[in-house]
Protein backbone atom coordinates (compact mmCIF):
# COMPACT_ATOMS: atom_id res chain seq x y z
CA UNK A 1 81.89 -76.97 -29.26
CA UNK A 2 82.43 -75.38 -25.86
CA UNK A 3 79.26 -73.97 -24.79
CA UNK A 4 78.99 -70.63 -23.50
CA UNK A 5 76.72 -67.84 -22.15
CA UNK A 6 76.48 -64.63 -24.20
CA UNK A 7 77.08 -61.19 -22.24
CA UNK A 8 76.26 -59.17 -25.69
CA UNK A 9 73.15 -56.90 -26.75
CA UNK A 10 71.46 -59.55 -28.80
CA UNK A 11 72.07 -62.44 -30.10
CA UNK A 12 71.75 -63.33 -26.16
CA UNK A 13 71.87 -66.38 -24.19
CA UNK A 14 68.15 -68.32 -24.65
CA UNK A 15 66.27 -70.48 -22.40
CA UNK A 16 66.56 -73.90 -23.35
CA UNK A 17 62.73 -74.20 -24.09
CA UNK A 18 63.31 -71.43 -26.65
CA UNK A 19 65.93 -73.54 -28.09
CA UNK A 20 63.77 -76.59 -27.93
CA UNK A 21 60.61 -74.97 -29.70
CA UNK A 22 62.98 -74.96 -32.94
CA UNK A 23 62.96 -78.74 -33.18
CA UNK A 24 59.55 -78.75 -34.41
CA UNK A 25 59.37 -78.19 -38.10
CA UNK A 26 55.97 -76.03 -39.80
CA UNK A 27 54.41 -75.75 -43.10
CA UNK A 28 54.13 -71.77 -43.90
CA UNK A 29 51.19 -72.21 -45.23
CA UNK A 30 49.51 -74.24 -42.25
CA UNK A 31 46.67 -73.08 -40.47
CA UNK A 32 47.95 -73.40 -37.02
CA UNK A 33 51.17 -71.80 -38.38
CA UNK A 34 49.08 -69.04 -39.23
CA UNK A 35 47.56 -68.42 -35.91
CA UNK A 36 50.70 -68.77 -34.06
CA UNK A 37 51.72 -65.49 -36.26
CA UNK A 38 48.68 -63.92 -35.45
CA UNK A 39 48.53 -64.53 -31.73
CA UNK A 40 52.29 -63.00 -31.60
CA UNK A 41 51.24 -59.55 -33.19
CA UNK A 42 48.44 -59.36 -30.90
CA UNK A 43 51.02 -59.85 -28.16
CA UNK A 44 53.16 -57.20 -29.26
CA UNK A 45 50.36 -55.13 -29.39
CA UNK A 46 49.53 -55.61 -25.73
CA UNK A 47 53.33 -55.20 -24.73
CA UNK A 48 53.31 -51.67 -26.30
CA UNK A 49 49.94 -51.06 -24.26
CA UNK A 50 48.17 -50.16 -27.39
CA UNK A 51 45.32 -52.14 -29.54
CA UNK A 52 43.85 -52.74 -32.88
CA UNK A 53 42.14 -50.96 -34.74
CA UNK A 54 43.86 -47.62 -33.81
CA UNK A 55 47.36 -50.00 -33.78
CA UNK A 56 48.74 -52.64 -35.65
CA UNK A 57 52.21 -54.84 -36.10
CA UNK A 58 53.77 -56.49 -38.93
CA UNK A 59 56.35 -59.20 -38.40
CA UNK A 60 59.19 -58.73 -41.03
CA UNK A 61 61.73 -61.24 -42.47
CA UNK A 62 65.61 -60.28 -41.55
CA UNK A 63 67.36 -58.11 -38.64
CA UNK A 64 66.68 -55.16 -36.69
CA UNK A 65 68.32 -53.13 -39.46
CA UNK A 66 66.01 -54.97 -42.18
CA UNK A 67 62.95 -53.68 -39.98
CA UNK A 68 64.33 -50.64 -39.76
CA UNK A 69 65.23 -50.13 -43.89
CA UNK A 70 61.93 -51.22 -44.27
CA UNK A 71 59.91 -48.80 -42.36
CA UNK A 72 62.62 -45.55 -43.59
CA UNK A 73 61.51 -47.02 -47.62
CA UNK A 74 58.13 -47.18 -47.09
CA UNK A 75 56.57 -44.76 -45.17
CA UNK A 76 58.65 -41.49 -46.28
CA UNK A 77 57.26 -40.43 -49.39
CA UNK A 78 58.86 -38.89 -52.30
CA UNK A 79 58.48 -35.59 -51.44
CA UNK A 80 58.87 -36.08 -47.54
CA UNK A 81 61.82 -35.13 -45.88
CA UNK A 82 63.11 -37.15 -42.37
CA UNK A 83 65.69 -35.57 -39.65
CA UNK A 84 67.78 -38.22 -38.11
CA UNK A 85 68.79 -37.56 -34.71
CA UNK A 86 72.14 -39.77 -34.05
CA UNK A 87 74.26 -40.43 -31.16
CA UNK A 88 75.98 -43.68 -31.70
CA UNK A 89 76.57 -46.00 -34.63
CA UNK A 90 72.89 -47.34 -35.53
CA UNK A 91 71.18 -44.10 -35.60
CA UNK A 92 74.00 -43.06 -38.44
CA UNK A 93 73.20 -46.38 -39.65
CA UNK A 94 69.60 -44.70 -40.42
CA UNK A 95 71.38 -42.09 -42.75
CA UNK A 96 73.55 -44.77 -44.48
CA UNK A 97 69.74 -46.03 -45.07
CA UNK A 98 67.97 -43.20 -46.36
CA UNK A 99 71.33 -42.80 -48.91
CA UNK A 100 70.84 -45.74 -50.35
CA UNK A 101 67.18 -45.28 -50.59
CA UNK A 102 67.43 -42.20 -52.37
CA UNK A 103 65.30 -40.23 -49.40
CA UNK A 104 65.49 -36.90 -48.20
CA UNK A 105 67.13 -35.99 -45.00
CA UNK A 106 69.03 -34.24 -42.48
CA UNK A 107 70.93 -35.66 -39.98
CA UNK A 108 71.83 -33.75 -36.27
CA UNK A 109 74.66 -35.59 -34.70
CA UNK A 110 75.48 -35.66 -31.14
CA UNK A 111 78.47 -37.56 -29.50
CA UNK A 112 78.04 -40.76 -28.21
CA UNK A 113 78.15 -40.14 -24.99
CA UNK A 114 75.90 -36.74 -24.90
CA UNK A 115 72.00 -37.11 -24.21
CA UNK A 116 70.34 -36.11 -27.51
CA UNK A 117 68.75 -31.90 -26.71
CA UNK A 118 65.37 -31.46 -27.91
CA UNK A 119 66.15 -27.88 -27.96
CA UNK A 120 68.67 -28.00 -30.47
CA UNK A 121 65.88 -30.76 -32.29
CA UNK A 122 63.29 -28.10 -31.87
CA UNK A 123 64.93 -25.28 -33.68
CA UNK A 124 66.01 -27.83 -36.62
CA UNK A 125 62.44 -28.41 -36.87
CA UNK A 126 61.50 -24.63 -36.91
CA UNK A 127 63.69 -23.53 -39.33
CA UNK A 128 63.66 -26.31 -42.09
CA UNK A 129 59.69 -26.65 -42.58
CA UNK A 130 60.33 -29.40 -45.27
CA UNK A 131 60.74 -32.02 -42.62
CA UNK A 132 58.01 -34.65 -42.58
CA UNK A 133 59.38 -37.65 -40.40
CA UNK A 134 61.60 -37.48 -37.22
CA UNK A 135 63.79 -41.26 -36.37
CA UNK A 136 65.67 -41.84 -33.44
CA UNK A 137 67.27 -44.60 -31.49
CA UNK A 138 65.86 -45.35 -28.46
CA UNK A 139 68.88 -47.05 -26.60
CA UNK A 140 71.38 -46.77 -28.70
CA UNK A 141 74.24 -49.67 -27.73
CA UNK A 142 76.82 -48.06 -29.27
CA UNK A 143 77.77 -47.03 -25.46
CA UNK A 144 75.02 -47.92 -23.73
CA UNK A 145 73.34 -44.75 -23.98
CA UNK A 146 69.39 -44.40 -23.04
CA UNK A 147 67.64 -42.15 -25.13
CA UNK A 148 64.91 -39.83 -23.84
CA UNK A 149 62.30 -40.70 -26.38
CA UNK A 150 59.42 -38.71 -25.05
CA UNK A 151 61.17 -34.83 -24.45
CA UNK A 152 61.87 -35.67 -28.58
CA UNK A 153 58.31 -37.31 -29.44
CA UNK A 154 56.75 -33.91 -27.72
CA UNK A 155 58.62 -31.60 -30.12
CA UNK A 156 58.33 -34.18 -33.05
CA UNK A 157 54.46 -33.97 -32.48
CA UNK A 158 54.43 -30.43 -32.13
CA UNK A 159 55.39 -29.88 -35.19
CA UNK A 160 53.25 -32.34 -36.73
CA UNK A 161 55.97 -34.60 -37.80
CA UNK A 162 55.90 -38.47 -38.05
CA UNK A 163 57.56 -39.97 -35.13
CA UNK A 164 60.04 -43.29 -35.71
CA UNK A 165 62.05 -45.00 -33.00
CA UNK A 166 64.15 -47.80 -33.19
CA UNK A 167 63.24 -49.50 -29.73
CA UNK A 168 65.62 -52.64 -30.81
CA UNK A 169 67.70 -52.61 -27.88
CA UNK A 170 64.68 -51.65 -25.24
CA UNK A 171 61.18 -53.28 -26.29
CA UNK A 172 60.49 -56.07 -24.16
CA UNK A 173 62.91 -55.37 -21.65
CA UNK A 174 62.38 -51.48 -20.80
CA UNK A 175 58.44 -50.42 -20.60
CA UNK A 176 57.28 -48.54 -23.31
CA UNK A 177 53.74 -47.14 -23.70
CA UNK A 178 54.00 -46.34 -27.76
CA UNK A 179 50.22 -44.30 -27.19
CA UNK A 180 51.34 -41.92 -24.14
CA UNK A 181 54.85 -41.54 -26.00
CA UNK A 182 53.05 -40.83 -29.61
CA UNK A 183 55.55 -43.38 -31.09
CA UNK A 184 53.85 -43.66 -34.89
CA UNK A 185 56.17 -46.75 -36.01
CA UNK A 186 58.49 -48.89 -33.24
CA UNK A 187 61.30 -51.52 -34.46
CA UNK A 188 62.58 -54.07 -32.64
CA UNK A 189 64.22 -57.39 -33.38
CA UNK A 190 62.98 -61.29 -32.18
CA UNK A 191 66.21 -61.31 -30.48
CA UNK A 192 66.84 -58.79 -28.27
CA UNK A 193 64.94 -58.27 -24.83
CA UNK A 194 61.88 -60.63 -25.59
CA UNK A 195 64.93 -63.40 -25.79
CA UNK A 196 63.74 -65.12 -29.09
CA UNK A 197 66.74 -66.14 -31.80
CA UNK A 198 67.87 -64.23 -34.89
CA UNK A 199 65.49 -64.11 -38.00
CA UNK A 200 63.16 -61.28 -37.98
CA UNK A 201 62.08 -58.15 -36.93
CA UNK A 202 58.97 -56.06 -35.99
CA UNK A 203 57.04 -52.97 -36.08
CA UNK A 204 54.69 -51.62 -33.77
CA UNK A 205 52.53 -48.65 -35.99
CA UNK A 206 49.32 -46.33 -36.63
CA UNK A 207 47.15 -48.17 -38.48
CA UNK A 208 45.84 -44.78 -40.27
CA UNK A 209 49.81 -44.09 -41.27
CA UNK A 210 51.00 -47.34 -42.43
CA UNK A 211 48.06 -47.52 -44.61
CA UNK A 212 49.08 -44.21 -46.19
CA UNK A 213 52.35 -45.88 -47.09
CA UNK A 214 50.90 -47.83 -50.10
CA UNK A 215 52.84 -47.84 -53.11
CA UNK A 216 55.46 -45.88 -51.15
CA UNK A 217 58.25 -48.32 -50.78
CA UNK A 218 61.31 -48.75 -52.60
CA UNK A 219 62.15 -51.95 -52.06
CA UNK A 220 59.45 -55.60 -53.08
CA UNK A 221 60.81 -57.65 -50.24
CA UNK A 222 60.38 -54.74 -47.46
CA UNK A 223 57.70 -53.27 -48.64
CA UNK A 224 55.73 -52.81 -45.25
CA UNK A 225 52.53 -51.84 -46.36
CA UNK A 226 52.03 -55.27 -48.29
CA UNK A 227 53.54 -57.24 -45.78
CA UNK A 228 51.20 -55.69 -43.66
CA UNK A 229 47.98 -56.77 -45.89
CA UNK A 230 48.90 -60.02 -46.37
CA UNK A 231 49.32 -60.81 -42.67
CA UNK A 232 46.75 -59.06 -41.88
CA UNK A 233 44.43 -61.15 -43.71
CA UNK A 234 45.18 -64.80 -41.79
CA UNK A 235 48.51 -64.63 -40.53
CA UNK A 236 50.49 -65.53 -43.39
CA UNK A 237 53.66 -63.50 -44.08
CA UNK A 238 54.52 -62.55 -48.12
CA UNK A 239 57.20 -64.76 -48.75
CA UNK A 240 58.91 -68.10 -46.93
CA UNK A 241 58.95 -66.61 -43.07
CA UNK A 242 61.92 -68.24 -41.13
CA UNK A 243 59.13 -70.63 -39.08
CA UNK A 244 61.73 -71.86 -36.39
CA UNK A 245 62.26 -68.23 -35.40
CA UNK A 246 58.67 -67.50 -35.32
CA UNK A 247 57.99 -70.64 -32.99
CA UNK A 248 61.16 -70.05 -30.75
CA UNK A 249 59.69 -66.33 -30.66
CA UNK A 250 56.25 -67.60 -29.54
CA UNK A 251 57.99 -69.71 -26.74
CA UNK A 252 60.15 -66.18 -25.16
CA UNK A 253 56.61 -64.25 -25.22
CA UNK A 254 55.10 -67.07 -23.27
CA UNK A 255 58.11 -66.95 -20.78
CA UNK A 256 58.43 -63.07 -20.55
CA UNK A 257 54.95 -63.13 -19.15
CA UNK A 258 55.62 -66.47 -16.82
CA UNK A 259 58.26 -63.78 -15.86
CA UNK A 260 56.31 -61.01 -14.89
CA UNK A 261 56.37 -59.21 -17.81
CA UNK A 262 57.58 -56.55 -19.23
CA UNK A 263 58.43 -54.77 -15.95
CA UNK A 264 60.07 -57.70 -13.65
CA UNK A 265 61.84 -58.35 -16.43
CA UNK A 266 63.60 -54.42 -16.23
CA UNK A 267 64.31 -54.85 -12.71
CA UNK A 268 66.12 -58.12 -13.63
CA UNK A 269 68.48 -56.19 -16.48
CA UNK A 270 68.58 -53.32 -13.95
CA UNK A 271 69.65 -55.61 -11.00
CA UNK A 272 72.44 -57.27 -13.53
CA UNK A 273 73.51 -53.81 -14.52
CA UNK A 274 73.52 -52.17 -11.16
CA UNK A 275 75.57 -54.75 -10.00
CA UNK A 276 77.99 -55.21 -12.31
CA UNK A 277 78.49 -51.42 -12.47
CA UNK A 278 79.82 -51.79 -8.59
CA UNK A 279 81.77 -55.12 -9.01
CA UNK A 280 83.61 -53.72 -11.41
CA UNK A 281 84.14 -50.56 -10.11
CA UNK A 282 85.84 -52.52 -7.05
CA UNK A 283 88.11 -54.16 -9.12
CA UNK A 284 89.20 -51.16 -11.31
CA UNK A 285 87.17 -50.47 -14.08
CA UNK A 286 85.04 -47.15 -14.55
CA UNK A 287 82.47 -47.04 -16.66
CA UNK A 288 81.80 -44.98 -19.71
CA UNK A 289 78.39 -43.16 -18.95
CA UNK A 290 77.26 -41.56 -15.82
CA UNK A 291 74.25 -43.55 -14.42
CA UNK A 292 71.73 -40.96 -15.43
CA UNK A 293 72.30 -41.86 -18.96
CA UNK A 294 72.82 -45.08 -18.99
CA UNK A 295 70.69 -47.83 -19.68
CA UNK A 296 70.19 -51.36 -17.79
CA UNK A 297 71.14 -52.95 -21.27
CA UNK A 298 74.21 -53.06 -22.18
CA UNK A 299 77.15 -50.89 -20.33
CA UNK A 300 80.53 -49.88 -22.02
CA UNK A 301 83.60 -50.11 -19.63
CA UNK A 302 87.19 -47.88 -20.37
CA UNK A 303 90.34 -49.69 -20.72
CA UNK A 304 92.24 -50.01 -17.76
CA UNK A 305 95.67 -47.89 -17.59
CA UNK A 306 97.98 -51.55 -17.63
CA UNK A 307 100.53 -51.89 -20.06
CA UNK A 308 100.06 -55.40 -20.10
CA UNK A 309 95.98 -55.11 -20.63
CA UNK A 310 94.70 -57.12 -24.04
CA UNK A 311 91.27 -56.67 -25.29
CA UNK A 312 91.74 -59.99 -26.96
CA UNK A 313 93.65 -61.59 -24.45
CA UNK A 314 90.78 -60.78 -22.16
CA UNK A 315 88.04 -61.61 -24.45
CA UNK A 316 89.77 -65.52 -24.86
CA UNK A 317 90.29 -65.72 -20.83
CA UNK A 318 86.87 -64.90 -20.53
CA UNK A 319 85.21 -67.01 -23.12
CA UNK A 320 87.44 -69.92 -21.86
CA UNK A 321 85.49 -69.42 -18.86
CA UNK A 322 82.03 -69.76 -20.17
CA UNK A 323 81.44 -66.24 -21.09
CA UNK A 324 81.72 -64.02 -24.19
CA UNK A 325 81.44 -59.91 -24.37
CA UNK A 326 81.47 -57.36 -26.73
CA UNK A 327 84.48 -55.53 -27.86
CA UNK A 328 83.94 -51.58 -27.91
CA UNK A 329 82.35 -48.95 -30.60
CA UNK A 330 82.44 -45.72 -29.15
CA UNK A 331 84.91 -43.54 -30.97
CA UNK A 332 86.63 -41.48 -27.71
CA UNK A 333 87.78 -43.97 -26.26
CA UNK A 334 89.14 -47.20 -26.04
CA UNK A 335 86.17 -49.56 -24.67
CA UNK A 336 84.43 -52.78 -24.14
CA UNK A 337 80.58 -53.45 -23.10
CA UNK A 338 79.18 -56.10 -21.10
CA UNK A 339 75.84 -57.15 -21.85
CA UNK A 340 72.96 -58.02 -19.12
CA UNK A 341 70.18 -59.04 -20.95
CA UNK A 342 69.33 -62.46 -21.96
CA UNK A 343 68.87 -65.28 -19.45
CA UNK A 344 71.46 -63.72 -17.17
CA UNK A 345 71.30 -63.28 -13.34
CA UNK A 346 73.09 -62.07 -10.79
CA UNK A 347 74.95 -65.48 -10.13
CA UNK A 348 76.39 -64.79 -13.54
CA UNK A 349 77.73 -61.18 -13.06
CA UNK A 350 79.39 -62.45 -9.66
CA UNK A 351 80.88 -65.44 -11.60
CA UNK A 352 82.22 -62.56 -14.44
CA UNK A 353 83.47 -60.50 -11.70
CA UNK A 354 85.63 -63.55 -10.24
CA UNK A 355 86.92 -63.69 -13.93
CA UNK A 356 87.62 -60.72 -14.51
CA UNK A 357 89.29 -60.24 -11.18
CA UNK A 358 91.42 -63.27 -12.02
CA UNK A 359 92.98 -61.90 -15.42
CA UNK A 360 93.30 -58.44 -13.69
CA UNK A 361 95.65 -60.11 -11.21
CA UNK A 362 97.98 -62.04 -13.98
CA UNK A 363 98.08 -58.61 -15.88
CA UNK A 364 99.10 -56.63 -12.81
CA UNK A 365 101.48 -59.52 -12.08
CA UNK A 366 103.16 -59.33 -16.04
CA UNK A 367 103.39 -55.01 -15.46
CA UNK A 368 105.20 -55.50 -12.30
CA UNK A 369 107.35 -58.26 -13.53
């Protein structure tokens, strides 16, 4: 198999210690298994600048999405109501959520491309009392798009509303203090900006409100509050917890802080970004978002005006090359989006630019022929 580096929002490209921690095989129920779990909520903790017992974290089996069904179905009650505020696919993916979970909701949409107005979120707020809960995407991928979390979290609070943001795209690689910003539950996803593998998620919560959420959820398996208990007690999770994942994860927290942390680790995505941005725009290609909304994770790129211009054509050229990207999902126009997080560096955007430069050239070449 023809290896390659992954330009995409997560599954990204992983050190090859991460990789290598997954050759060791653990016993769930194993004592040093159990601390390993432990030590990596504390560390979460610390990354979100908050502490127990005002703060705590529960490591959840699945994807982002299965962290995020999990905290929707067990922390709104029956008679609470939540307002989703959406601008991209994954925050409708919240409504699609709350459907199937039988929960009560409003939705206010934006377009994917417009920064979310906590004006307009305000005087939802005001004039439908009922609402209880508040969720939000923090950088929502969908175009790149970078959420301001705190203008929301100040009218979410003012209200006295419970404040949920899906940070899946930004924890670990964009600073977030969850206590200034009055974030009550945070999701993210082992492999995303941390740079673990696929296999679970986590949350990042008030101690005082997940412990409110007993007997709340709808669902055994993502039942948050018991998950929460149990690993609480010693570090072991509810049912079999995908142990490779969890030691691969423990690895990337290690590395982010032999990185810097949190921050050097931004400048790196924003260097990539920043970069790319300008390469690009030399060869062609303008990008979908202004710079003061976009974010430093993942950036979505217009089609160029060529006849001869294949997103697929491109994609294989590419990939041949030792690359893969993301095809688009923004629904006014025709896209792609080029991922910098993940154990990519600026070598590796100049490298993509050459590429891209090179299939430009035989596509200009077919038009004109």
């Amino acid at each position: 198999m023809n290896k390659y580096k992954l330009l995409t929002p997560g599954p990204l490209t992983t050190t090859d210690s991460v990789k290598e921690a997954m050759l060791i095989d653990h016993c769930t129920w194993d004592d040093d298994y159990k601390e390993i779990t432990t030590e990596i909520r504390k560390k979460l903790l610390e990354l979100a600048h908050v502490s127990e017992p005002e703060y705590t974290s529960v490591l959840m089996q699945g994807s982002g999405t299965f962290g995020v069904e999990s905290v929707l179905t067990s922390v709104i009650g029956h008679g609470d109501k939540v307002l989703i505020i959406a601008n991209g696919a994954y925050g409708e993916r919240m409504e699609e959520i709350v459907i199937y979970g039988n929960i009560s909701y409003t939705i206010c949409l934006f377009d994917d491309d417009e920064m979310i107005d906590p004006n307009k979120i305000n005087e939802i707020l005001r004039a439908d009392t009922a609402i209880t809960h508040v969720a939000m995407v923090h950088c929502e991928t969908t175009s790149g798009i970078l959420n301001d979390i705190q203008s929301i979290s100040k009218v979410a609070k003012r209200r006295g509303c419970t404040f949920i943001v899906d940070a899946m795209s930004s924890f670990g690689g964009i600073d977030i203090d969850v206590k200034e910003l009055q974030i009550d539950f945070l999701i993210s996803s082992a492999n995303k900006c941390i740079q673990g593998v696929p296999g679970f998620s986590f949350v990042i919560c008030k101690t005082n409100l997940l412990m409110d959420a007993k007997e709340k959820a709808r669902s055994l398996s993502l039942d948050l509050y018991d998950q929460w208990k149990v690993q609480s007690r010693d570090g072991k999770w509810r049912f079999t917890s995908p142990t490779h994942v969890v030691l691969a994860f423990a690895q990337a927290l290690k590395e982010l802080e032999e990185e810097g942390g949190v921050k050097a680790r931004e400048e790196r995505y924003r260097r990539n970004q920043r970069l790319l941005v300008k390469n690009f725009e030399e060869i062609g290609f303008i990008s979908y978002l202004g710079k003061e909304r976009q974010s430093p994770i993942i950036t979505s790129f217009i089609y160029p005006r060529n006849a001869a211009f294949s997103f697929q054509e491109m994609y294989d050229f590419i990939k041949e090359r030792g690359y893969a990207i993301y095809p688009g999902k923004v629904t006014k126009a025709d896209t792609f989006r080029i991922g910098n997080i993940g154990e990519i560096y600026e070598e590796d955007i100049i490298k993509l630019t050459g590429i891209m430069s090179e299939y430009m050239d035989k596509t200009k070449e077919r038009e004109s022929a």
